[in-house]
Every structure is written in C-alpha cells, then in structure tokens.
Protein backbone atom coordinates (compact mmCIF):
# COMPACT_ATOMS: atom_id res chain seq x y z
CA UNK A 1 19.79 12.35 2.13
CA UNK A 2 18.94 8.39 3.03
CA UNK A 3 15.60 8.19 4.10
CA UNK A 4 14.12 4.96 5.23
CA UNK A 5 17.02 2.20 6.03
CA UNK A 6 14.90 -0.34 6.54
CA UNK A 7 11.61 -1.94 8.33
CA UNK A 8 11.34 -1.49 12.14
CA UNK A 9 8.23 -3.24 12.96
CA UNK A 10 4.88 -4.42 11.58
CA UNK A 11 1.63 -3.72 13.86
CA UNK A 12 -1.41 -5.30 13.06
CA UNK A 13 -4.82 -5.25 14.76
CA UNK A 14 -6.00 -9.04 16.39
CA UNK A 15 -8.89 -10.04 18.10
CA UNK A 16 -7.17 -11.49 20.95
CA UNK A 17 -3.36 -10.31 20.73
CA UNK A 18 -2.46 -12.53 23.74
CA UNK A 19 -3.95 -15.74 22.22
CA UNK A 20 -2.28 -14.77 18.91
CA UNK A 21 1.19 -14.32 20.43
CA UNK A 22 0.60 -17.68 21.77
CA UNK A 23 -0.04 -19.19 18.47
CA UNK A 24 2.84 -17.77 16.82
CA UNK A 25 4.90 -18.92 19.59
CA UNK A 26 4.10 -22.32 19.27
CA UNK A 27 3.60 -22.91 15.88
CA UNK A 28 6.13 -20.25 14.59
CA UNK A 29 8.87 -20.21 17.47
CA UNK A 30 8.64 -16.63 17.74
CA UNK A 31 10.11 -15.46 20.96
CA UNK A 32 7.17 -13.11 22.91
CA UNK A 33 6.95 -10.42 24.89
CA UNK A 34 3.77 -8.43 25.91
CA UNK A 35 3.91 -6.37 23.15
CA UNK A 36 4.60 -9.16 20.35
CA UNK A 37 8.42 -10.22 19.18
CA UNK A 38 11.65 -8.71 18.71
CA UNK A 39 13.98 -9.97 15.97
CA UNK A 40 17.61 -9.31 15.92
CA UNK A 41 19.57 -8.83 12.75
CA UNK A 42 22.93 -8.06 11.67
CA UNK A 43 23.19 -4.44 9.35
CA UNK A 44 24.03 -4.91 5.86
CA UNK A 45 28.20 -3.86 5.14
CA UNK A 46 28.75 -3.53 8.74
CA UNK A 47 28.05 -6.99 10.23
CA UNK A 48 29.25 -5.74 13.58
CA UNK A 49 26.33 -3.45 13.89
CA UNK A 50 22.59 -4.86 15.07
CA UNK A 51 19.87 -4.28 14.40
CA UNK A 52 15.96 -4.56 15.66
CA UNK A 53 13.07 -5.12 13.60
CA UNK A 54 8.98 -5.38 16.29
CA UNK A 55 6.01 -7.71 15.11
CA UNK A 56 3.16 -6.50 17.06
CA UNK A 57 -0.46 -7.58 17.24
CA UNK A 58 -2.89 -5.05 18.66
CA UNK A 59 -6.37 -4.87 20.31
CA UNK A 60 -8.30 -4.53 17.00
CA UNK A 61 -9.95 -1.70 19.19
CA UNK A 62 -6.83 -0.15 19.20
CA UNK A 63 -7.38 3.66 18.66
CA UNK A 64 -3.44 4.09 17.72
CA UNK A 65 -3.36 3.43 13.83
CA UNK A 66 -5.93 6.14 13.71
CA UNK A 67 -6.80 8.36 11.80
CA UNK A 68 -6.21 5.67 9.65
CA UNK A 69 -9.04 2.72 9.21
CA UNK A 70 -6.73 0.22 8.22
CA UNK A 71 -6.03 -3.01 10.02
CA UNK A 72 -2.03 -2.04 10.15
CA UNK A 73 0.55 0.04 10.32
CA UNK A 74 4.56 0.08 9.33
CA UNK A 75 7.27 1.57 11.24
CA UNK A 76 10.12 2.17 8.72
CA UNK A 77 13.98 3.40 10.46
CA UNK A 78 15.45 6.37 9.03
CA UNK A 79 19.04 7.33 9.73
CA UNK A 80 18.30 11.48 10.88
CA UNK A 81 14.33 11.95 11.99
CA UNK A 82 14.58 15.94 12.48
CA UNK A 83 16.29 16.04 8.78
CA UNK A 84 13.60 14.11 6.86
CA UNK A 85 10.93 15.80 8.66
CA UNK A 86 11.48 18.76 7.96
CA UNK A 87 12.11 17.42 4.23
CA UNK A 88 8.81 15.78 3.89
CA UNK A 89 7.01 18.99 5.42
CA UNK A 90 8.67 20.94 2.30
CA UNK A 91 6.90 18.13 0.27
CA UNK A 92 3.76 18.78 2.00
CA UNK A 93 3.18 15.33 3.64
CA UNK A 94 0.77 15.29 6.68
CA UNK A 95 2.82 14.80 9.75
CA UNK A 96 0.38 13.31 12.04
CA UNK A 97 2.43 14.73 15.91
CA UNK A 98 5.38 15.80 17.05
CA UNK A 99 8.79 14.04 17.61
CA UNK A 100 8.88 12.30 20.52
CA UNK A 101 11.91 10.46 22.02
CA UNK A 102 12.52 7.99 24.41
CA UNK A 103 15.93 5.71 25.33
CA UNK A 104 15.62 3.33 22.37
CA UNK A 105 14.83 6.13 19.51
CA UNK A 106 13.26 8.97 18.44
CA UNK A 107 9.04 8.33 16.20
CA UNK A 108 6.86 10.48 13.92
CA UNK A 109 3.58 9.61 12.84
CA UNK A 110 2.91 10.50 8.65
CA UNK A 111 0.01 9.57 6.53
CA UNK A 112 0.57 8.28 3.15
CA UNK A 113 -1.61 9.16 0.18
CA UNK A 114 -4.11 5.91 0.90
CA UNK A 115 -4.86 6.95 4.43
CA UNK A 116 -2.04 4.91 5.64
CA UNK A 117 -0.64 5.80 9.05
CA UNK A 118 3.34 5.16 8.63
CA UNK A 119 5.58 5.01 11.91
CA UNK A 120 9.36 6.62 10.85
CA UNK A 121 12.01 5.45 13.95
CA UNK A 122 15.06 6.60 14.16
CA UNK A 123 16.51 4.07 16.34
CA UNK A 124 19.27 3.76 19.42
CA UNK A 125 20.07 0.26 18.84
CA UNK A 126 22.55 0.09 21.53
CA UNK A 127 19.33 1.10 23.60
CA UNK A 128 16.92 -1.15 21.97
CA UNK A 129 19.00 -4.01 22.61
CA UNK A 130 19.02 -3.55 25.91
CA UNK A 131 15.50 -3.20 26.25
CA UNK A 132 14.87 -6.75 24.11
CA UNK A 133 16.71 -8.55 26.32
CA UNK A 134 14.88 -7.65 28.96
CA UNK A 135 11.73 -8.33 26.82
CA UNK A 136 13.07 -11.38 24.77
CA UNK A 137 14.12 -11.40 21.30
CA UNK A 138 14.59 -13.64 18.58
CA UNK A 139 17.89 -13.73 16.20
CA UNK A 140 17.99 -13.45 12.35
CA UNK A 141 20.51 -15.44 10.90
C-alpha cells in the first residue's frame, strides 16, 4: 500500500500572518488568499492530472498544531485515508481525531514520535481546484 504521495501544505505559526502574506507577495510573487497560497502542479507520469500543494502562515496563537509545541505542521496526501489509518493504528501510532471530510478531501491528525502533529489529506483535486480559483493560486512549472 502507497502511503504518502506527496506534500500538501506547510503551516507555520507568524506573528502577523496578514503582514507576512503581504511580504511574500511582494517580494516572492506568491499569489494570496486569506489563508496563505495555493500552488498548482502537474502529477508525476500523468501530466494531465493536477495537483495542489497550501503554504499557510498562522496566528502564532494558533491552538490548531496542538498538542504539539512546535512552530509547524505538514500536511502530507495519501492516495486511500481509511486504508492507512487503519494501518498505522495496527502500528500503534497516535491518531490525534477522527476522519473528517469536506468537498476538496478527506484529513487525519497523527503525532509523530517528536511530538510532531502531521496533517495526512487525501485530496479531491478536481474539488480543490475549484476552490483555488476562487481563492487564487499560483502555477508550478
């Protein structure tokens, strides 16, 4: 079983995640959103298939990397969520909440064994896509 397929976002605590948006905007030419930047990229041996990867910045008195205490967190996509869940439970990883799903995908919450909090996604990019363009997203080429 494929696990992880790839990185879906980085999230990383800011003192002011408006003003830093702003800077990476300008200096960068990141395309932003309210919640940070969406970049487009084209999947590996099937071109024709997209895919999203999210650069956040968040309050750094964001309570949503917790329980971990670092400054960041990683969202990894995986191809089948239920499947490697129940997989890593086996393994006797701590799975932080329940599946949840929404339009774009379905996320988990798992700690690692540093006390990282780790995101898994398994993305709808068809749904994703849509919701980027309605947010603003920048292309990988």
């Amino acid at each position: 079983m494929k696990r992880v397929t790839g990185i879906g976002g980085i999230f990383f605590k800011s003192k002011d995640p408006k003003k830093i948006r702003e800077w990476y905007k300008e200096h960068l030419g990141f395309e932003i959103n309210e919640y940070g930047s969406v970049f487009e990229w084209h999947q590996g041996a099937d071109n024709s298939k997209k895919g999203f990867s999210q650069w956040s910045p968040f309050s750094e008195k964001t309570k949503y990397f917790q329980p971990s205490e670092k400054d960041f967190m990683i969202n990894y996509r995986v191809q089948d969520l239920d499947k490697l869940v129940e997989q890593l439970k086996k393994e006797n990883v701590t799975i932080l909440d329940k599946i949840e799903a929404y339009d774009y995908g379905k996320f988990v919450h798992i700690m690692d064994i540093e006390g990282n909090k780790i995101e898994l996604w398994e993305p709808n990019d068809v749904e994703y896509e849509k919701l980027g363009k309605s947010m603003g997203s920048k292309t990988i080429k």
